[in-house]
Protein backbone atom coordinates (compact mmCIF):
# COMPACT_ATOMS: atom_id res chain seq x y z
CA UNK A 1 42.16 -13.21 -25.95
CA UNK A 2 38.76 -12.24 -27.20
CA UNK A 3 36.92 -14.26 -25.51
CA UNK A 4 38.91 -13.68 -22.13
CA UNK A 5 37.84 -9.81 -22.36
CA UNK A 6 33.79 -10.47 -23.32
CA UNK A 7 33.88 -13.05 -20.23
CA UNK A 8 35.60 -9.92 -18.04
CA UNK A 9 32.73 -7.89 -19.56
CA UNK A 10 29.66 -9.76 -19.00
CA UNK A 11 30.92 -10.73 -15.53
CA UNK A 12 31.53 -7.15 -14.63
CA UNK A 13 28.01 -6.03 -16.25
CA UNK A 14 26.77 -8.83 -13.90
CA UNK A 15 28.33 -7.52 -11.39
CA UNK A 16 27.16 -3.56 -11.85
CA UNK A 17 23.36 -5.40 -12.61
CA UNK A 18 23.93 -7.04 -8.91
CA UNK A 19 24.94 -4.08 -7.32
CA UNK A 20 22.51 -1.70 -8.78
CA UNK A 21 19.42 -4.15 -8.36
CA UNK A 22 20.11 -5.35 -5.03
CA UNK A 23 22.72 -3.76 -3.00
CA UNK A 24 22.55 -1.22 -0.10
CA UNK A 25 19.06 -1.39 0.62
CA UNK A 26 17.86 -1.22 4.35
CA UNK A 27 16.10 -4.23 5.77
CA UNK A 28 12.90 -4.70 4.88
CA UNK A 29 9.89 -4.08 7.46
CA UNK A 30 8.74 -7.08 9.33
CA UNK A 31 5.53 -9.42 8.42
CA UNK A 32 5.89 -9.17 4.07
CA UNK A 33 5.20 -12.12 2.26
CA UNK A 34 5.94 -10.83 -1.19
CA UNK A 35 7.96 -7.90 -1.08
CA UNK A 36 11.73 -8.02 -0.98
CA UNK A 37 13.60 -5.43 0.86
CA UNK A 38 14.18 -3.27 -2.37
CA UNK A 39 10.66 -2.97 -3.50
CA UNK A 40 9.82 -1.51 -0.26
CA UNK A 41 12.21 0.59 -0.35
CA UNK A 42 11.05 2.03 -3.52
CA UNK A 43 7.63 2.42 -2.51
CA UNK A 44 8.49 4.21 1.17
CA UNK A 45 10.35 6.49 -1.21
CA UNK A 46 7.28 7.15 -3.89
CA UNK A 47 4.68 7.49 -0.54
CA UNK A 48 7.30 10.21 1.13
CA UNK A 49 7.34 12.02 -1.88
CA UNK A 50 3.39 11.29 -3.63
CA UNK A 51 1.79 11.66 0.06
CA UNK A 52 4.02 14.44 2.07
CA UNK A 53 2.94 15.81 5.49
CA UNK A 54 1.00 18.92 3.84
CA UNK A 55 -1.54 16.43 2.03
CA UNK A 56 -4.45 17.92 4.33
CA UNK A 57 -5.04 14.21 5.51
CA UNK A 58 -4.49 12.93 8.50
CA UNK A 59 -0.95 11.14 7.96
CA UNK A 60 1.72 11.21 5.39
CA UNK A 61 2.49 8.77 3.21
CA UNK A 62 5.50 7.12 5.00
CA UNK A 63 3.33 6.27 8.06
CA UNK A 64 0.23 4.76 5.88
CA UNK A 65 2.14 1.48 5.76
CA UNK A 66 1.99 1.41 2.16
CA UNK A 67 4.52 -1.68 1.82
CA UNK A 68 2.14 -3.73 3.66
CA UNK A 69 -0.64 -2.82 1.66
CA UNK A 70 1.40 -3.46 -1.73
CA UNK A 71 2.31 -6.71 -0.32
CA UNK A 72 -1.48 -8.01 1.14
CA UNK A 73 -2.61 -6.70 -3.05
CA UNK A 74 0.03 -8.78 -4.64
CA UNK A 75 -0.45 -11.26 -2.53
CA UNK A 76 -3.99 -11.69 -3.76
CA UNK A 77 -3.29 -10.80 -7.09
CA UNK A 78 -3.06 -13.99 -10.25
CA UNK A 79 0.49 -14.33 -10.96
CA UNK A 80 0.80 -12.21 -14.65
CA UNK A 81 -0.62 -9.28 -12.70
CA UNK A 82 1.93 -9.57 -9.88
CA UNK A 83 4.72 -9.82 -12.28
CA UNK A 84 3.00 -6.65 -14.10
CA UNK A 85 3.32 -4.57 -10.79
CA UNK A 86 6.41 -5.40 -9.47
CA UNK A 87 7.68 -4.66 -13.12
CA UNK A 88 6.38 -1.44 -13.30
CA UNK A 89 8.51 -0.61 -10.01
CA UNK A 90 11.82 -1.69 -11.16
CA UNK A 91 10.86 0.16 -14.55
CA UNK A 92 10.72 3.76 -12.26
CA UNK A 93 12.98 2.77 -9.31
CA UNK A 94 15.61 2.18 -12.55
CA UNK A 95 14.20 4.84 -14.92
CA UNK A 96 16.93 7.26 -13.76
CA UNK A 97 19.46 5.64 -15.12
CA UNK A 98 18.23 7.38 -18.76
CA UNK A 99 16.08 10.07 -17.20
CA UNK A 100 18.29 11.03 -14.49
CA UNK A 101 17.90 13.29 -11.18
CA UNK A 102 18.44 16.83 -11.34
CA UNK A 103 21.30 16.47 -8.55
CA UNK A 104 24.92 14.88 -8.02
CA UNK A 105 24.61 11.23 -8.41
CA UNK A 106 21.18 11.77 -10.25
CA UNK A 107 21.68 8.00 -11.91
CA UNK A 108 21.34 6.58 -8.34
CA UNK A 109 18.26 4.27 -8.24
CA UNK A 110 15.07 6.28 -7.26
CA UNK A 111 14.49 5.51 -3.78
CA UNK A 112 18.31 6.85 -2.76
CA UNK A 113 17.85 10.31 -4.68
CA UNK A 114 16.71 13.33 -2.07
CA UNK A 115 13.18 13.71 -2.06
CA UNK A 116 13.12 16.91 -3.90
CA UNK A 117 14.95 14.68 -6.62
CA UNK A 118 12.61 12.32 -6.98
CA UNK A 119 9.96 14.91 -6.72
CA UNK A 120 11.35 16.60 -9.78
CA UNK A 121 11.71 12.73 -11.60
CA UNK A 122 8.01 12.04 -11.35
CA UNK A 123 6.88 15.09 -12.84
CA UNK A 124 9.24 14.46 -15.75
CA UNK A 125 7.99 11.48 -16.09
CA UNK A 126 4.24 12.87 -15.78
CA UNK A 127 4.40 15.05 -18.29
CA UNK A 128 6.95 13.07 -20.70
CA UNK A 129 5.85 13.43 -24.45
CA UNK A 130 5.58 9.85 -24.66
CA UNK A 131 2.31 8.48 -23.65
CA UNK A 132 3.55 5.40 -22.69
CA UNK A 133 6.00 7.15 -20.16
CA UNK A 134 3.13 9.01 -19.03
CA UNK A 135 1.25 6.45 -18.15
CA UNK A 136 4.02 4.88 -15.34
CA UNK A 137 3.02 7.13 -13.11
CA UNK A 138 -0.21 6.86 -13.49
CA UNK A 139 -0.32 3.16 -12.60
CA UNK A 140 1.71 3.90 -10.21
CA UNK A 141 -0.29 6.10 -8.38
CA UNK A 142 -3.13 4.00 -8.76
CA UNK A 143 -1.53 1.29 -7.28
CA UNK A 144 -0.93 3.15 -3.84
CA UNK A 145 -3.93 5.52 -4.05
CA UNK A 146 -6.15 3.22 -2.19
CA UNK A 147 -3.93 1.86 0.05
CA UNK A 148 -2.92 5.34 1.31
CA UNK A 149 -6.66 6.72 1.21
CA UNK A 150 -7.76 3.02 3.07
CA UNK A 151 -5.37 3.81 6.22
CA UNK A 152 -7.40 4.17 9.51
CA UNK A 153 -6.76 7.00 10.38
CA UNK A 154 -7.15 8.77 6.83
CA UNK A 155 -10.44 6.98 6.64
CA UNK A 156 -11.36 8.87 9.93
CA UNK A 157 -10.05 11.98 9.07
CA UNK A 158 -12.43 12.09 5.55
CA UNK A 159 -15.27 11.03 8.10
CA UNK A 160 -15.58 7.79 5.65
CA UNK A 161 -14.64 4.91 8.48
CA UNK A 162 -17.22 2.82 9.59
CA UNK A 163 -19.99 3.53 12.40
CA UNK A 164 -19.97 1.65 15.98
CA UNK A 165 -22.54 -0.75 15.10
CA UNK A 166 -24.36 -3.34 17.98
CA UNK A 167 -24.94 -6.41 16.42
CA UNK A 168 -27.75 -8.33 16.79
CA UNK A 169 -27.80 -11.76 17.69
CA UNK A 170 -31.44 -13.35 16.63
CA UNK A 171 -32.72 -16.54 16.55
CA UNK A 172 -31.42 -17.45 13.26
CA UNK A 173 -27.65 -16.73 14.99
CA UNK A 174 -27.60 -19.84 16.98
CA UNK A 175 -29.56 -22.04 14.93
CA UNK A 176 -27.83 -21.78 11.77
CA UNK A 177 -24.13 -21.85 11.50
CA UNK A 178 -22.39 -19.45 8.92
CA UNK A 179 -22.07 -20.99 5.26
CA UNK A 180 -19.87 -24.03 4.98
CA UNK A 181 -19.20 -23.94 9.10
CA UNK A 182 -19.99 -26.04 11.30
CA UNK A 183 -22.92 -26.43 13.56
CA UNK A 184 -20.07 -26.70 16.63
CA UNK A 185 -19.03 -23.37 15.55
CA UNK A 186 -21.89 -21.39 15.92
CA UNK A 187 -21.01 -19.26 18.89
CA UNK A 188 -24.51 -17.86 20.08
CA UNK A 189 -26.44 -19.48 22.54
CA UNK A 190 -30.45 -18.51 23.16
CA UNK A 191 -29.05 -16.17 26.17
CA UNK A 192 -27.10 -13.75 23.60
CA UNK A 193 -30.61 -13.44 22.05
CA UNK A 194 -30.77 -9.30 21.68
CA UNK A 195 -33.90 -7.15 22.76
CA UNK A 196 -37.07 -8.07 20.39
CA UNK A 197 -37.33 -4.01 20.38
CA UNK A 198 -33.55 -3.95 19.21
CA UNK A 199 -34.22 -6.59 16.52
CA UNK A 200 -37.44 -4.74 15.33
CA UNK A 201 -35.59 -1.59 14.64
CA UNK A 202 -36.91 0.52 17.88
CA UNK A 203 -33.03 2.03 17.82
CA UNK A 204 -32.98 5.30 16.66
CA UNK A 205 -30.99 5.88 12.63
CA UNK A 206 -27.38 6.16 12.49
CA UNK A 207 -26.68 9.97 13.05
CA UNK A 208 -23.67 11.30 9.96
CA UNK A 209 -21.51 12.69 12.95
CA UNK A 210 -22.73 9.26 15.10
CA UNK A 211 -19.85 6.92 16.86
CA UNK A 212 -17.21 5.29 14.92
CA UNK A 213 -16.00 2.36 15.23
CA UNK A 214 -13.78 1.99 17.91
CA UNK A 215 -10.20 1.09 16.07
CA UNK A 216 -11.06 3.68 13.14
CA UNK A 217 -11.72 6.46 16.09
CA UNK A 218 -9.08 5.48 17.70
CA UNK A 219 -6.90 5.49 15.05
CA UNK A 220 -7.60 9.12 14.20
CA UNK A 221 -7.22 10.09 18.10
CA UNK A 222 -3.33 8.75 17.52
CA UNK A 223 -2.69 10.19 14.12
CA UNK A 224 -3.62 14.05 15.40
């Protein structure tokens, strides 16, 4: 009989473990490699919340793409620091369950509280007496930062995008092909040769308010 009711048991803590890890999350957004559906979840619910509309810059943080970004770093990222990340998002989108929201249902994973729930979680959690604690949201934040403050249009809007530059195609373009290409690929010809003045430098400097390039600019256009 006792071992009847500890198989009930573990199958029903199985069961709540299932349910709680992986249940009721919305699709996840199209193209992610590494990502499942619940860790983007989790970290559309962080940027809403980390980035809001009032940040001064030019988009919030739900429309930075910040899953993509997460999943293009972990992606790139050796294995033991992968594992590292993606635990330190199950550790906060689960951390309610003993530090719970300050609302009905405030042991509901992190990314289904109300955003002024999970507001009030992370600054628990960033000024928790534990160091350790502390420190979750730190990494956390550092994790995103960059991919928020790397969007397009956030790059334009902190006049930090790159300038609309015109290459210049010299001789050494279509002799030489590009390192470990090749010679077939080189795709200059001596009639793409640029203007000896252009190639000497006779352009005038890069002005600080100059052209940007054309994606970033347009990028910022869109976002205002």
């Amino acid at each position: 009989m006792t071992g009847v009711i500890v198989v009930v048991l573990v199958a029903a803590l199985a069961f709540a473990a299932q349910r709680r890890t992986f249940a009721a999350y919305p699709p996840a957004p199209a193209g992610l490699a590494v990502l499942h559906r619940g860790e983007a979840a989790f970290i559309e619910g962080v940027a809403e919340v980390l980035f809001p509309p009032v940040a001064g810059l030019a988009i919030p943080g739900l429309d930075a793409q910040l899953p993509h970004y997460v999943d293009r770093h972990l992606a790139a990222l050796p294995r033991a620091q992968r594992v590292q990340i993606r635990l330190l998002f199950a550790a906060v989108e689960h951390v309610t369950l003993v530090l719970p929201g300050e609302e009905p249902g405030g042991r509901r994973r992190f990314s289904r509280l109300s955003a002024a729930s999970r507001i009030a979680v992370l600054q628990r959690l960033a000024h928790h007496r534990n160091g350790l604690i502390r420190l979750l949201v730190t990494a956390l934040r550092s994790v995103l930062v960059l991919g928020y403050l790397g969007h397009p249009a956030n790059l334009h809007q902190l006049g930090l995008s790159p300038f609309e530059i015109e290459s210049v195609v010299s001789e050494a373009e279509w002799l030489f092909p590009r390192v470990g290409a090749l010679k077939v690929s080189i795709p200059y010809g001596p009639e793409d040769r640029s203007d000896p003045a252009s190639a000497r430098g006779a352009r005038p400097p890069l002005e600080p308010n100059g052209a940007r390039h054309r994606a970033y600019d347009r990028a910022g256009r869109v976002s205002r």
